[in-house]
Protein backbone atom coordinates (compact mmCIF):
# COMPACT_ATOMS: atom_id res chain seq x y z
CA UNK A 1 -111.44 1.02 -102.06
CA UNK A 2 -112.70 3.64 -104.25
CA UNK A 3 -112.77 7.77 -102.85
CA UNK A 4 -116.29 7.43 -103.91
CA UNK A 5 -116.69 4.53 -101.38
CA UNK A 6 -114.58 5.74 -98.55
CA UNK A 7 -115.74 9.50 -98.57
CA UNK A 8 -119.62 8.22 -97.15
CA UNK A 9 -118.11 5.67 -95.40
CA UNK A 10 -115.91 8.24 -93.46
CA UNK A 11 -118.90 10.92 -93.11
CA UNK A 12 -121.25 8.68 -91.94
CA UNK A 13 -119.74 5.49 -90.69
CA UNK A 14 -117.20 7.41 -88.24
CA UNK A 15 -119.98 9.44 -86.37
CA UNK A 16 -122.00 6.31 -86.18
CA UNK A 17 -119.40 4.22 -84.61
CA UNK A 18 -118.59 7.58 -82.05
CA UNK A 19 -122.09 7.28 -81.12
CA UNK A 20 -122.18 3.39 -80.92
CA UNK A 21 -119.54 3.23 -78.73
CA UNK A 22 -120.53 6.40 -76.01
CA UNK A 23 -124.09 5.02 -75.80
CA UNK A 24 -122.28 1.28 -74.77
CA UNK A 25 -120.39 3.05 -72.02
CA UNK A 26 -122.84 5.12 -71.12
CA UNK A 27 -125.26 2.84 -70.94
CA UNK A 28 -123.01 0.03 -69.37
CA UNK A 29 -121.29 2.67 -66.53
CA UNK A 30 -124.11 5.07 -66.30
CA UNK A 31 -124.74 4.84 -61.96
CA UNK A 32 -128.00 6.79 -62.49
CA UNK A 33 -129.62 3.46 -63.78
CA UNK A 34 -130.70 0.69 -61.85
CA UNK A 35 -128.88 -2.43 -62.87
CA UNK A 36 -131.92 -3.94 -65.05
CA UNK A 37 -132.13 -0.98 -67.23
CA UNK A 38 -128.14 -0.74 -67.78
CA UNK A 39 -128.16 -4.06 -68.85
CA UNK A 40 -131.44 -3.86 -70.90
CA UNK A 41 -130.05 -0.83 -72.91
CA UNK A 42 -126.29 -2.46 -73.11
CA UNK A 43 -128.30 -5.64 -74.72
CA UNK A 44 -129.99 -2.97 -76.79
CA UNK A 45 -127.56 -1.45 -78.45
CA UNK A 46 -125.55 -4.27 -78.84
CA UNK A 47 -128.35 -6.12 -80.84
CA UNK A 48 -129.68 -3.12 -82.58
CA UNK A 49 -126.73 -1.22 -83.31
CA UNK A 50 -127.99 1.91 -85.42
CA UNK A 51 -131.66 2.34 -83.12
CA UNK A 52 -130.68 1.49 -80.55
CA UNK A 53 -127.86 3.99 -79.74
CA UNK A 54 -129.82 6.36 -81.50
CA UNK A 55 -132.73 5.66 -79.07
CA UNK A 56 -130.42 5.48 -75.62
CA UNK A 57 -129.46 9.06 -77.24
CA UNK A 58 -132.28 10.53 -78.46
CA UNK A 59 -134.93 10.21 -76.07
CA UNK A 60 -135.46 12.21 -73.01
CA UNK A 61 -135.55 11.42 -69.35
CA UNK A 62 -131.93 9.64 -68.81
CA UNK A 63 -129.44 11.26 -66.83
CA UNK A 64 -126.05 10.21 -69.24
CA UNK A 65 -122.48 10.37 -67.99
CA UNK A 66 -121.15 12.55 -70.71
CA UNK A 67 -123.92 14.97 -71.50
CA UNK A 68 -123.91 18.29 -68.87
């Protein structure tokens, strides 16, 4: 692997996984939900990786575990 191929892979790819990864266990432990809607966002970003963990983050009106 080339610097030119792991420096964007690094910048971007990290974060995205970081994100990936706290909107699954937020969305899969998150006791503010009702069970339907933890599993419907768990399916979510499971089959839409990149939206959907950007949606379960980005848009307002969820109570999430790790954001004060």
């Amino acid at each position: 692997m080339s610097v030119e191929t792991a420096i964007p892979l690094i910048l971007i790819g990290f974060p995205a996984l970081v994100i990936w990864l706290w909107a699954l266990v937020d969305a899969a432990r998150n006791p503010a939900m009702s069970t339907a809607k933890r599993v419907a966002w768990f399916v979510a970003v499971i089959v839409l990786p990149g939206v959907g963990a950007l949606l379960y983050v980005g848009l307002p009106g969820r109570k999430r575990l790790l954001v004060h």
